[in-house]
PDB file of N, CA and C in Angstrom:
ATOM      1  N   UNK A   1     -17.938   3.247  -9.197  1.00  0.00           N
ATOM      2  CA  UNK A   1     -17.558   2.983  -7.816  1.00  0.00           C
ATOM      3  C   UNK A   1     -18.807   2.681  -6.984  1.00  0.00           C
ATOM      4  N   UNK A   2     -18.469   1.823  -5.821  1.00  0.00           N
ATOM      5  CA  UNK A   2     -19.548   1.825  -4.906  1.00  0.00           C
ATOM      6  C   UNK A   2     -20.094   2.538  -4.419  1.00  0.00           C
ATOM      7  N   UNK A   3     -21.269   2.156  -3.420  1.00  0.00           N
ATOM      8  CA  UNK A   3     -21.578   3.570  -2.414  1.00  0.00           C
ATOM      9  C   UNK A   3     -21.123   2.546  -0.901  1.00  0.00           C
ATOM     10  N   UNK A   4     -20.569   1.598  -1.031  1.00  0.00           N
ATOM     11  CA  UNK A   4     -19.972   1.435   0.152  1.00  0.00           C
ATOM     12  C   UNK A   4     -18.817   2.010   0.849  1.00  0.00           C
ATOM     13  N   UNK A   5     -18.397   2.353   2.167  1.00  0.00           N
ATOM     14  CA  UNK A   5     -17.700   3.713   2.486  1.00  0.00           C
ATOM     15  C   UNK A   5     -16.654   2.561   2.286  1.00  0.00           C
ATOM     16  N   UNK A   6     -15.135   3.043   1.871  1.00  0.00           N
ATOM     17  CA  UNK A   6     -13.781   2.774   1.827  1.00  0.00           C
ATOM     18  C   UNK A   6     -12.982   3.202   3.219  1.00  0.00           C
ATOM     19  N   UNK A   7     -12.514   2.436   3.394  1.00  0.00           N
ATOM     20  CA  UNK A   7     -11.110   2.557   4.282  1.00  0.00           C
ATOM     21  C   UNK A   7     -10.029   2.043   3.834  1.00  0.00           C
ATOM     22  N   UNK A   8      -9.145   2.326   4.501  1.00  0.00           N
ATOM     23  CA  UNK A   8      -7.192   2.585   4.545  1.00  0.00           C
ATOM     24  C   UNK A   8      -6.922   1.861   6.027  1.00  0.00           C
ATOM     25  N   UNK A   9      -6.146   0.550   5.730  1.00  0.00           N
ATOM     26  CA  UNK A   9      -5.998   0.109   7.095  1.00  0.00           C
ATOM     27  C   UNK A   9      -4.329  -0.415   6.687  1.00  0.00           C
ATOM     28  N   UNK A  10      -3.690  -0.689   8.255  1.00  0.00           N
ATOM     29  CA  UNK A  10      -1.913  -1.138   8.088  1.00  0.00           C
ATOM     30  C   UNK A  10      -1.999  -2.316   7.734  1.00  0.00           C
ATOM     31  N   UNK A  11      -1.671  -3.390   7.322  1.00  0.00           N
ATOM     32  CA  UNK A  11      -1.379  -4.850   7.573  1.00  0.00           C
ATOM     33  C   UNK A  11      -1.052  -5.201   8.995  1.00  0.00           C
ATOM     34  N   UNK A  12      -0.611  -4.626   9.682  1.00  0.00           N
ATOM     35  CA  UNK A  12      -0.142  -4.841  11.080  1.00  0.00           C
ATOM     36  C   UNK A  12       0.229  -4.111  11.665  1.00  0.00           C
ATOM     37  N   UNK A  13       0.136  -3.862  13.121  1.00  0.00           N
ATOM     38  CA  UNK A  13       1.098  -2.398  13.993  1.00  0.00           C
ATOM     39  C   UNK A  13       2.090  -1.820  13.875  1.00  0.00           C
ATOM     40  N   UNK A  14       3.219  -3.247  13.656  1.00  0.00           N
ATOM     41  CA  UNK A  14       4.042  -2.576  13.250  1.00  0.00           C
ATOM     42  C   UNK A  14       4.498  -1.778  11.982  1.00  0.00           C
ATOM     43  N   UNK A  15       4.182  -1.910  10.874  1.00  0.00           N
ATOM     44  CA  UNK A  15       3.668  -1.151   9.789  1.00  0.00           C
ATOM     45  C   UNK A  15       3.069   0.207   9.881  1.00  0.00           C
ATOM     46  N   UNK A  16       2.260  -0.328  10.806  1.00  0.00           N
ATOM     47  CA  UNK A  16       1.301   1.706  11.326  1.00  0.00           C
ATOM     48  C   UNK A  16       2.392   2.518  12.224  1.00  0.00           C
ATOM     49  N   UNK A  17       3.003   1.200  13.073  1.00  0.00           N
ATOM     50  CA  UNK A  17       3.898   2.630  13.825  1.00  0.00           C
ATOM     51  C   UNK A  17       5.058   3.306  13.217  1.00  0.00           C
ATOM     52  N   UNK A  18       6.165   1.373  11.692  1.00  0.00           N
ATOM     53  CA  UNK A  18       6.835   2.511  11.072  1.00  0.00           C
ATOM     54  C   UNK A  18       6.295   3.677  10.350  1.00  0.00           C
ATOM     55  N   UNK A  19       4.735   3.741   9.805  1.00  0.00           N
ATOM     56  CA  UNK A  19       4.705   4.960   9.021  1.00  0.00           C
ATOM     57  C   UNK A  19       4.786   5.769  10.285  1.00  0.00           C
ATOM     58  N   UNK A  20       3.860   5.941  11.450  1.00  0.00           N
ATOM     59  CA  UNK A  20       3.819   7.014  12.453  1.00  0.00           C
ATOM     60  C   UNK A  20       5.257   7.505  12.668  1.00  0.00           C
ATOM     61  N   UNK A  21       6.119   6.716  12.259  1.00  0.00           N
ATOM     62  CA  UNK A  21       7.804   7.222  13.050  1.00  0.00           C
ATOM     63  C   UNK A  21       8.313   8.249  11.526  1.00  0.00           C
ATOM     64  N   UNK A  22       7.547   7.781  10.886  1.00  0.00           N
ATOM     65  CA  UNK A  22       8.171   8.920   9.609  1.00  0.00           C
ATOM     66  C   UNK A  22       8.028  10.399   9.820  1.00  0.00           C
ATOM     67  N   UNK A  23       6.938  10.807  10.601  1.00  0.00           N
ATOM     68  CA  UNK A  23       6.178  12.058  11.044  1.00  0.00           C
ATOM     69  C   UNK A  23       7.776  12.604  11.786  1.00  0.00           C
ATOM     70  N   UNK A  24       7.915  12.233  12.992  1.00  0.00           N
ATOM     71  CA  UNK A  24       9.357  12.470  13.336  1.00  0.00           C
ATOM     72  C   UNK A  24      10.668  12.529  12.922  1.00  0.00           C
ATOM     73  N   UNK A  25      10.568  11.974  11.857  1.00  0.00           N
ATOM     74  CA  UNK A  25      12.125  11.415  11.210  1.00  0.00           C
ATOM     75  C   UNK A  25      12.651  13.149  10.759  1.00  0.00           C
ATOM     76  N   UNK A  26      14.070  12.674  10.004  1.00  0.00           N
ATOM     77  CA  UNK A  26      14.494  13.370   9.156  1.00  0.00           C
ATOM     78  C   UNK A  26      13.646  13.950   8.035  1.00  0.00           C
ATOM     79  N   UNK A  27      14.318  14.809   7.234  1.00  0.00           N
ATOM     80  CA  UNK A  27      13.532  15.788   6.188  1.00  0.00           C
ATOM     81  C   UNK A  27      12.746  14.575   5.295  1.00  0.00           C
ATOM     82  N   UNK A  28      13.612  13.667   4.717  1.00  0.00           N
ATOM     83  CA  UNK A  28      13.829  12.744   3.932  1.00  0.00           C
ATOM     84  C   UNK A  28      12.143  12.191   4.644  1.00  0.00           C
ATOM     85  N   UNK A  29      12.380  11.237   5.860  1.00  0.00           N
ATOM     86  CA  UNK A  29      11.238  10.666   6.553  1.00  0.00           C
ATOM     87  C   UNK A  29       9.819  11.208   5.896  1.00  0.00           C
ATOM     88  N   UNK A  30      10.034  12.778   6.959  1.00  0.00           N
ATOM     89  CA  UNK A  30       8.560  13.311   7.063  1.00  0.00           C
ATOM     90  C   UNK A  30       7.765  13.382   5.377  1.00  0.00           C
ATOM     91  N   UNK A  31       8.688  13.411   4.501  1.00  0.00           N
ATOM     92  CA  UNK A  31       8.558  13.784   3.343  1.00  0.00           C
ATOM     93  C   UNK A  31       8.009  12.447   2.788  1.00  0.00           C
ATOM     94  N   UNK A  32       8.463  11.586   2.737  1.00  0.00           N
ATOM     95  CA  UNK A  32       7.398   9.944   3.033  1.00  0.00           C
ATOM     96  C   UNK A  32       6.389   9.654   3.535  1.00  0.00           C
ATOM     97  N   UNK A  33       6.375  10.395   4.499  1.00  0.00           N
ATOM     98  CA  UNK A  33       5.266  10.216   5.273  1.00  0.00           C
ATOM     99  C   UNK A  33       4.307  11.441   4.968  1.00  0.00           C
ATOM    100  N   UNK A  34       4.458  12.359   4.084  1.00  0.00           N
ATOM    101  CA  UNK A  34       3.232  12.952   3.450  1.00  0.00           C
ATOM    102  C   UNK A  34       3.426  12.265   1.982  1.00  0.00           C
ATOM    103  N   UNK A  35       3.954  11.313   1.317  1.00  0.00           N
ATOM    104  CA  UNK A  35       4.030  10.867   0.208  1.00  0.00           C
ATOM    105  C   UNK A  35       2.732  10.174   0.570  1.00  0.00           C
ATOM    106  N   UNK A  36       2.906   9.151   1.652  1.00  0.00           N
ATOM    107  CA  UNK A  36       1.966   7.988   2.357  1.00  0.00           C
ATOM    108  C   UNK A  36       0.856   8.590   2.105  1.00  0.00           C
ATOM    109  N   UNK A  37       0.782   9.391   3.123  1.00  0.00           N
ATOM    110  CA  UNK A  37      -0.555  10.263   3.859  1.00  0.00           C
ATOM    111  C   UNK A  37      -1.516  10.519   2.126  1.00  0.00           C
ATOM    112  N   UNK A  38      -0.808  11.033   1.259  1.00  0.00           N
ATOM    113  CA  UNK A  38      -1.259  11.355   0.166  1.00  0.00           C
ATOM    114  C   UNK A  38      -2.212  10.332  -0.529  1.00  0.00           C
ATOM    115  N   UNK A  39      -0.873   9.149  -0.588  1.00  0.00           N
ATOM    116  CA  UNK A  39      -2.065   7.729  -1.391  1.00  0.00           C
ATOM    117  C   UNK A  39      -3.304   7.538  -0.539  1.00  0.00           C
ATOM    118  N   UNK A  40      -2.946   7.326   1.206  1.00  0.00           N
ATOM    119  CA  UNK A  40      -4.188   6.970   1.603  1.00  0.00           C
ATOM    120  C   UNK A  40      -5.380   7.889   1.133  1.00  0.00           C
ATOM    121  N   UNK A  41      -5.500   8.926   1.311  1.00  0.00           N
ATOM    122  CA  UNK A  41      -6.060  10.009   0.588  1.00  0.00           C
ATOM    123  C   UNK A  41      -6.966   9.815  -0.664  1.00  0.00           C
ATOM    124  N   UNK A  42      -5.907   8.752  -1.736  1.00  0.00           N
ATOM    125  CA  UNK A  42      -6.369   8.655  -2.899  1.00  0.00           C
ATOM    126  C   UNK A  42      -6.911   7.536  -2.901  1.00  0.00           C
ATOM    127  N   UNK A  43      -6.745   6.647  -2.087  1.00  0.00           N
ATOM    128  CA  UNK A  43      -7.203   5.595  -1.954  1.00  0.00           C
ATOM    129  C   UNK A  43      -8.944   5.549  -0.885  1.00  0.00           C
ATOM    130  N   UNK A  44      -9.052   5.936  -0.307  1.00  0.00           N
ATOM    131  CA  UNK A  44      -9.979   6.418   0.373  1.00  0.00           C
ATOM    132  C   UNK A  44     -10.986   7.163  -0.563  1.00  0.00           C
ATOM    133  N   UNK A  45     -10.228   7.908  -2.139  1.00  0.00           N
ATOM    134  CA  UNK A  45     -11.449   8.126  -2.836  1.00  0.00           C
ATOM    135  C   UNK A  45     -11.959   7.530  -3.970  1.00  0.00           C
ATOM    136  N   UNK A  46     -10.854   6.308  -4.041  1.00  0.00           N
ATOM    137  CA  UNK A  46     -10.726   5.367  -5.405  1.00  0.00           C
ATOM    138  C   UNK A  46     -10.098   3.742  -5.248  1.00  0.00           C
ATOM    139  N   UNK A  47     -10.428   3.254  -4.336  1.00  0.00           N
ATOM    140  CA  UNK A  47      -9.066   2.144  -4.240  1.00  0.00           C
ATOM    141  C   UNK A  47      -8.301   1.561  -5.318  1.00  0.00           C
ATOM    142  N   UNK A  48      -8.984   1.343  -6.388  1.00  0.00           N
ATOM    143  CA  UNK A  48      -8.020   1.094  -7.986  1.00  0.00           C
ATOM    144  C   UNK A  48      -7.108   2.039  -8.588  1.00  0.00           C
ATOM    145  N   UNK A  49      -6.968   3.220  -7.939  1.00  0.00           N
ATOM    146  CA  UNK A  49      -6.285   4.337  -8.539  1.00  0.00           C
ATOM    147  C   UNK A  49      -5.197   3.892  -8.581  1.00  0.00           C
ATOM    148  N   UNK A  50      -4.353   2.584  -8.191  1.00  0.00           N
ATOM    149  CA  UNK A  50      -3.188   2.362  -8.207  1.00  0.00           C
ATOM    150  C   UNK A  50      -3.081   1.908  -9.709  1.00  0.00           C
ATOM    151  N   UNK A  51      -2.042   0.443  -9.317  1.00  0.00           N
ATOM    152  CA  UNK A  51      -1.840  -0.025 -10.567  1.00  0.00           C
ATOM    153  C   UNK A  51      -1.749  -1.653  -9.995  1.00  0.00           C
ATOM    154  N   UNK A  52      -2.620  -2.338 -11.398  1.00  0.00           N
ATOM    155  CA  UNK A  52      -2.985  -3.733 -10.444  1.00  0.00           C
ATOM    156  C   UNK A  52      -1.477  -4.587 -11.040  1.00  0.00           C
ATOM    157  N   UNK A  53      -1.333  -5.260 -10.468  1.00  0.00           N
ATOM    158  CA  UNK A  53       0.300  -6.064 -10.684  1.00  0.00           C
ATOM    159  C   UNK A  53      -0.504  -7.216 -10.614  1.00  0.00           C
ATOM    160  N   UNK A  54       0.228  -8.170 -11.790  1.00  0.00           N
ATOM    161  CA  UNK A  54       0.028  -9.325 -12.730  1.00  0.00           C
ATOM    162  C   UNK A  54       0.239 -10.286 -11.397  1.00  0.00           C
ATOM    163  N   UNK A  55      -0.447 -11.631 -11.488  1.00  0.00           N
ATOM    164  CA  UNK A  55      -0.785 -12.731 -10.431  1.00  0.00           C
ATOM    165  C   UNK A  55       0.807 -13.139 -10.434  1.00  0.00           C
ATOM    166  N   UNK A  56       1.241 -13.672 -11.453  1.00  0.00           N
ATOM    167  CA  UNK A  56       2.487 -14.375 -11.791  1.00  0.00           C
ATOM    168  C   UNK A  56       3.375 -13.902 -11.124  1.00  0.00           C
ATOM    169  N   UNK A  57       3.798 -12.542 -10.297  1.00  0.00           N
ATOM    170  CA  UNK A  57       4.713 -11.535 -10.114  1.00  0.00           C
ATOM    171  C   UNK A  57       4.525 -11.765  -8.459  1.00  0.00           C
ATOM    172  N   UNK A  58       3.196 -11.684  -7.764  1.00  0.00           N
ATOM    173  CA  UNK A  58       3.652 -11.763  -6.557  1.00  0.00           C
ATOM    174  C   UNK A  58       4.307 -12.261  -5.707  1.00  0.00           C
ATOM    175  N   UNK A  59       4.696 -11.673  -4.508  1.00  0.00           N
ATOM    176  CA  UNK A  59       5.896 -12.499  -3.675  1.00  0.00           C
ATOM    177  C   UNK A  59       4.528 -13.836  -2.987  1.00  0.00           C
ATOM    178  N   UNK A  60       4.976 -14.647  -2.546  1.00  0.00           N
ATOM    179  CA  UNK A  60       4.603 -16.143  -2.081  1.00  0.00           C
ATOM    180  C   UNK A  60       4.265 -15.229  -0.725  1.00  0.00           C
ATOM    181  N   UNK A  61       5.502 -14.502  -0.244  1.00  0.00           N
ATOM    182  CA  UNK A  61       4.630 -13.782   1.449  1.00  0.00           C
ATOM    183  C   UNK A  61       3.423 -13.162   1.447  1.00  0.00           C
ATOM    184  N   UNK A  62       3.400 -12.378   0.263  1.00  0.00           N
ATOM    185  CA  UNK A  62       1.738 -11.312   0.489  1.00  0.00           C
ATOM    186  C   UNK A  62       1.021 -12.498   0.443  1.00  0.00           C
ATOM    187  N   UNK A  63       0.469 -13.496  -0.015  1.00  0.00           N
ATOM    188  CA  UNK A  63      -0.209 -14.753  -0.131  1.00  0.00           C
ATOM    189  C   UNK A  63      -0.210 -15.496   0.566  1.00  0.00           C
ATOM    190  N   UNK A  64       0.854 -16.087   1.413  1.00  0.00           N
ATOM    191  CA  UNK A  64       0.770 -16.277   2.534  1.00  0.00           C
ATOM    192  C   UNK A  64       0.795 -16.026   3.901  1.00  0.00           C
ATOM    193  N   UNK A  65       0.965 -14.564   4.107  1.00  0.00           N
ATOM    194  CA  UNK A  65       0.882 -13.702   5.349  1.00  0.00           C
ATOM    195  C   UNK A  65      -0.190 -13.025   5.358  1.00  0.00           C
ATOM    196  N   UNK A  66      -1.211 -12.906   4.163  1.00  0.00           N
ATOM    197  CA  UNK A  66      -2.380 -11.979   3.711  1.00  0.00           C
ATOM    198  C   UNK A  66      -3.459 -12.908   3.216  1.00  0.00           C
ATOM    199  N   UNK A  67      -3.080 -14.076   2.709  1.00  0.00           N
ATOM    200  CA  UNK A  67      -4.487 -14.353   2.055  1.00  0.00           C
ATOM    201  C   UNK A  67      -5.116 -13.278   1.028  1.00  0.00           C
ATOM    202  N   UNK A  68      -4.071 -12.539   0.169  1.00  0.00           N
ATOM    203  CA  UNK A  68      -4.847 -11.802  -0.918  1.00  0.00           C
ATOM    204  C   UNK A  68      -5.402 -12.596  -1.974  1.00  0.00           C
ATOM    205  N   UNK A  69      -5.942 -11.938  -2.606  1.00  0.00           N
ATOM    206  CA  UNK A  69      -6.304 -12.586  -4.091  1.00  0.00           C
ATOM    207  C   UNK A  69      -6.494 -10.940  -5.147  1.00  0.00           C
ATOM    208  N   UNK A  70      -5.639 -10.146  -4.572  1.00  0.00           N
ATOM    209  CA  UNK A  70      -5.664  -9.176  -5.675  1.00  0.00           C
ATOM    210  C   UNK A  70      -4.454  -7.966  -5.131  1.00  0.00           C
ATOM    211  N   UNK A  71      -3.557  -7.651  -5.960  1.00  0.00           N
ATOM    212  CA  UNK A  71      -2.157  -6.977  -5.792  1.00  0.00           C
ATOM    213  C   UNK A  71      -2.291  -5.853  -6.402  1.00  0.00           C
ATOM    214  N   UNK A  72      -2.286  -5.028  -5.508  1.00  0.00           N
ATOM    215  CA  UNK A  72      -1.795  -3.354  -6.572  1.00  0.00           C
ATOM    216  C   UNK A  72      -0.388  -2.822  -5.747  1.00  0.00           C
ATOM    217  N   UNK A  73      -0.406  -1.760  -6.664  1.00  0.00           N
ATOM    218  CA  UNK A  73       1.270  -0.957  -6.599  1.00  0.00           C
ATOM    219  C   UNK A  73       0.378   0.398  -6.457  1.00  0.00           C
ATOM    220  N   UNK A  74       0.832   1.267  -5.716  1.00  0.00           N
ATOM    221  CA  UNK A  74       0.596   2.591  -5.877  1.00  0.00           C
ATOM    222  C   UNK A  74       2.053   3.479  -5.947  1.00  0.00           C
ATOM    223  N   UNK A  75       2.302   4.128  -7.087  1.00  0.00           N
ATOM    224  CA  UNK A  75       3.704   4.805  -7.242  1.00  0.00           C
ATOM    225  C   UNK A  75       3.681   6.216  -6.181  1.00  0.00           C
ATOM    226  N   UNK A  76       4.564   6.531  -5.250  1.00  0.00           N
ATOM    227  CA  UNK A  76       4.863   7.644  -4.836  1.00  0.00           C
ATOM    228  C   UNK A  76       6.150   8.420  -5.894  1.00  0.00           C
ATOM    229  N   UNK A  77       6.048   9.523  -5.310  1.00  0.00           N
ATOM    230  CA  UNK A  77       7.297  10.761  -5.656  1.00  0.00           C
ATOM    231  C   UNK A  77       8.320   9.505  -5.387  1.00  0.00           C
ATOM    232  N   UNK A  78       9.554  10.457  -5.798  1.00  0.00           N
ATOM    233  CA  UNK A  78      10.852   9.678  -5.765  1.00  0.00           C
ATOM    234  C   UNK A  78      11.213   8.215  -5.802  1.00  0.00           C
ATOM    235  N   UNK A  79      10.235   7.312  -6.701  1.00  0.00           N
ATOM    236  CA  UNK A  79      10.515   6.287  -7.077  1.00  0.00           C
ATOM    237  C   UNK A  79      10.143   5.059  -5.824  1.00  0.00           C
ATOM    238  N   UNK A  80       9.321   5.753  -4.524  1.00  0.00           N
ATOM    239  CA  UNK A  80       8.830   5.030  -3.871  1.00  0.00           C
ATOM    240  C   UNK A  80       7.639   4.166  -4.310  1.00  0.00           C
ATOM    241  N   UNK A  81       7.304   3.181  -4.129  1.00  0.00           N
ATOM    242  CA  UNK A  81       6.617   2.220  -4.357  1.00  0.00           C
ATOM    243  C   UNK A  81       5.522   2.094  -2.742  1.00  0.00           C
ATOM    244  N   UNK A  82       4.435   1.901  -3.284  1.00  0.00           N
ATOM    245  CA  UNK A  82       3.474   1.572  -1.753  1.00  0.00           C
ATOM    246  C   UNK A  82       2.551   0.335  -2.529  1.00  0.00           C
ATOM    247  N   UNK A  83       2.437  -1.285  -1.914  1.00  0.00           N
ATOM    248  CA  UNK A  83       2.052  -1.865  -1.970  1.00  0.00           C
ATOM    249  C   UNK A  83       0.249  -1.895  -0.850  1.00  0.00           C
ATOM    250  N   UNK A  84      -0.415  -2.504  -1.484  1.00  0.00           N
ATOM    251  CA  UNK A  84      -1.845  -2.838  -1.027  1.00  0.00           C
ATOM    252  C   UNK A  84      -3.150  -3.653  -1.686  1.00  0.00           C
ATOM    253  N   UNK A  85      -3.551  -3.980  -1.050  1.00  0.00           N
ATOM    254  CA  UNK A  85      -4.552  -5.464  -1.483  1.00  0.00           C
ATOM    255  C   UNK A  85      -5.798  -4.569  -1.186  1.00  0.00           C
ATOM    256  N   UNK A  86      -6.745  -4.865  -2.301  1.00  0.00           N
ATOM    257  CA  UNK A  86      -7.989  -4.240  -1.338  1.00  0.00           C
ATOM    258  C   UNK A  86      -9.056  -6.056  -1.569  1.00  0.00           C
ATOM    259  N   UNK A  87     -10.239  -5.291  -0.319  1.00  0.00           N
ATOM    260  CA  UNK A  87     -10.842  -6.601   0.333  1.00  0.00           C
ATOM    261  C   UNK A  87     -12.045  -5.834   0.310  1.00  0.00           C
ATOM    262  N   UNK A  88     -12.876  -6.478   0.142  1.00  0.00           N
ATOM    263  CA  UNK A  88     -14.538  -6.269  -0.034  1.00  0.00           C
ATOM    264  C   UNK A  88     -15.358  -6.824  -0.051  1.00  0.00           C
ATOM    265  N   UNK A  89     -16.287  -6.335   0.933  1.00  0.00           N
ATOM    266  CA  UNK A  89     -17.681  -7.268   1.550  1.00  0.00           C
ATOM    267  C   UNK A  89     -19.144  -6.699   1.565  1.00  0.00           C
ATOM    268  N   UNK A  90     -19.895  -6.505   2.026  1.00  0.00           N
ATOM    269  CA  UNK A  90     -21.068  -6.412   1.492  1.00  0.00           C
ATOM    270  C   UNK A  90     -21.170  -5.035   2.305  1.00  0.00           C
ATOM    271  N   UNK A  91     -20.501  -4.807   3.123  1.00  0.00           N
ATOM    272  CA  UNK A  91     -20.508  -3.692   4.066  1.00  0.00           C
ATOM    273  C   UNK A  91     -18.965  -2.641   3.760  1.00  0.00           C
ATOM    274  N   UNK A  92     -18.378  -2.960   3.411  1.00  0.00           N
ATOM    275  CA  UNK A  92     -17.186  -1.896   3.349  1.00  0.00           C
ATOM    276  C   UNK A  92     -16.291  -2.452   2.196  1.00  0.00           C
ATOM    277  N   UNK A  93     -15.012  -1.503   2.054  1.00  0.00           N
ATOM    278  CA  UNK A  93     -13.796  -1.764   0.498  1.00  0.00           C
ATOM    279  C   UNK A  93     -12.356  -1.364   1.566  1.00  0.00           C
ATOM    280  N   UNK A  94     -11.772  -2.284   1.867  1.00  0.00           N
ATOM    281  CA  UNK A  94     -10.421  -2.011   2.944  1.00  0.00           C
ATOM    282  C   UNK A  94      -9.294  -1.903   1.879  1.00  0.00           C
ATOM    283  N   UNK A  95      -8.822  -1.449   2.249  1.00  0.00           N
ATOM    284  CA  UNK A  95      -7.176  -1.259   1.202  1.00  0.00           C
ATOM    285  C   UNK A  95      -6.262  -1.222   2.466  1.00  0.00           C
ATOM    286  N   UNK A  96      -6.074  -2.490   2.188  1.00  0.00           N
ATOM    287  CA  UNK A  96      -4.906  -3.133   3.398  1.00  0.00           C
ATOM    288  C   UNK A  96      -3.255  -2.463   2.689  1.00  0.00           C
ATOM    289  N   UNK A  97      -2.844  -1.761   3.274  1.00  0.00           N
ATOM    290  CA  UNK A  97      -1.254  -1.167   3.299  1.00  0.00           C
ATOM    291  C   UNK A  97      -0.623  -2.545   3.740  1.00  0.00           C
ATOM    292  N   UNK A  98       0.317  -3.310   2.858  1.00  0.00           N
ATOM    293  CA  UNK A  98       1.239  -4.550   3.013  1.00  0.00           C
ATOM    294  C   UNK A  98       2.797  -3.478   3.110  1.00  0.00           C
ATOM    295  N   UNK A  99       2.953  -2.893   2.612  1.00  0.00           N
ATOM    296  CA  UNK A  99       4.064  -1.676   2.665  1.00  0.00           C
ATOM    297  C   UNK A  99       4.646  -0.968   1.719  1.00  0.00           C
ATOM    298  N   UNK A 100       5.657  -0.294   1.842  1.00  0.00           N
ATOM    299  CA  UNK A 100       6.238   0.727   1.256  1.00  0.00           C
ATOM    300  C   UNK A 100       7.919   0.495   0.820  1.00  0.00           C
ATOM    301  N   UNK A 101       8.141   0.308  -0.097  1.00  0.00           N
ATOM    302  CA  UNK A 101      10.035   0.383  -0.380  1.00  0.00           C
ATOM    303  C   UNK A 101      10.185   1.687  -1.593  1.00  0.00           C
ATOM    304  N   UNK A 102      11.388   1.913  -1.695  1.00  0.00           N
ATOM    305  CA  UNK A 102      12.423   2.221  -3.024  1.00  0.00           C
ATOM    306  C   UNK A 102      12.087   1.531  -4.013  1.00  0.00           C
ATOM    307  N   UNK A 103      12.514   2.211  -5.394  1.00  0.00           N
ATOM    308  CA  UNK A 103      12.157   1.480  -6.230  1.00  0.00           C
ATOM    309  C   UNK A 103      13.288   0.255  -6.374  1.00  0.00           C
ATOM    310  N   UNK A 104      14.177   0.434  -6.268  1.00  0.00           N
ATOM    311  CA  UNK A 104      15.006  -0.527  -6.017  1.00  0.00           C
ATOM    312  C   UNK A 104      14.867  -1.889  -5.521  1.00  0.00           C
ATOM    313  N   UNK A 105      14.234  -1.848  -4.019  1.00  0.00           N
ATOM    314  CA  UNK A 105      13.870  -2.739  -3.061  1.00  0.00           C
ATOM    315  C   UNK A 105      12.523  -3.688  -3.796  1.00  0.00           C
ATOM    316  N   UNK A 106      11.828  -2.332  -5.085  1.00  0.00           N
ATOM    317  CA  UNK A 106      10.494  -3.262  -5.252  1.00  0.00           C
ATOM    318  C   UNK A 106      10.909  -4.029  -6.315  1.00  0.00           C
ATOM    319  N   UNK A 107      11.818  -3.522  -7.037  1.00  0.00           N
ATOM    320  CA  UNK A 107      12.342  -4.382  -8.030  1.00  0.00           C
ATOM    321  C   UNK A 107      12.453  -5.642  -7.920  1.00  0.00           C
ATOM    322  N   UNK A 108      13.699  -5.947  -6.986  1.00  0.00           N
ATOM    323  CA  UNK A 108      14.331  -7.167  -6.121  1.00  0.00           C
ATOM    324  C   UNK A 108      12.930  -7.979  -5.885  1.00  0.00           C
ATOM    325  N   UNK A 109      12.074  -7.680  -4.968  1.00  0.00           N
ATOM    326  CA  UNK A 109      11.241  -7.950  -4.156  1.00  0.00           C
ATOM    327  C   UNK A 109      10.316  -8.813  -5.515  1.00  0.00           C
ATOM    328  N   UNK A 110       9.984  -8.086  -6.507  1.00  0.00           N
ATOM    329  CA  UNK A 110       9.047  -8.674  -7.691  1.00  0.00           C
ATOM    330  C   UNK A 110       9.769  -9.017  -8.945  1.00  0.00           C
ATOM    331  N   UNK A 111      11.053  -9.112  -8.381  1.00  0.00           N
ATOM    332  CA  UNK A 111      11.823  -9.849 -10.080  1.00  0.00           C
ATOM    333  C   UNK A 111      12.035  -9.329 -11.000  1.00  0.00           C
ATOM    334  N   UNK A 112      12.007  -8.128 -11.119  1.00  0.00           N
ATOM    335  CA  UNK A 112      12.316  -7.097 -12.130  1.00  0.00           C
ATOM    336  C   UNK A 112      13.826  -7.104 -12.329  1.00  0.00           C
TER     337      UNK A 112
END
């Protein structure tokens, strides 16, 4: 690993405020929202700790709403799925949060 410091950033506000609304939610919610809280966590001490997902598989939006050129999956509890790109420059390692579904939703979403 580097010695450049890592960060955990949303893709967009609205993304940061649905996770912030999980804190409030139902049992179900808050319980997501320490699933979340957790990856950033792990990500902040590893950004590859996920799992990198094959070029062929991505949706056309992360690529064209992101400009990535590299896809990971990070698995939560209960079959949640948390998507993120990380980006790196001579000064820092960002692990951009693109979002979070069911496993269900990620299925659909990547053709499974």
């Amino acid at each position: 690993m580097s010695d450049k410091p890592i960060y955990v950033a949303f893709a967009n506000p609205k993304l940061e405020n649905n996770f912030d609304k999980l804190k409030e939610g139902k049992f179900e919610d808050k319980q997501l929202y320490e699933f979340i809280e957790r990856a950033i966590d792990d990500l902040k001490k590893n950004p590859i700790c996920g799992v990198k997902i094959p070029r062929k598989l991505w949706p056309k939006g992360y690529i064209k709403n992101y400009q990535i050129n590299n896809l990971w999956k990070y698995d939560l509890p209960d079959g949640w799925r948390l998507i993120y790109s990380i980006f790196e420059d001579k000064l820092m390692i960002i692990n951009l949060i693109l979002e979070w579904f069911p496993h269900k939703e990620y299925e659909r979403k990547f053709g499974y």
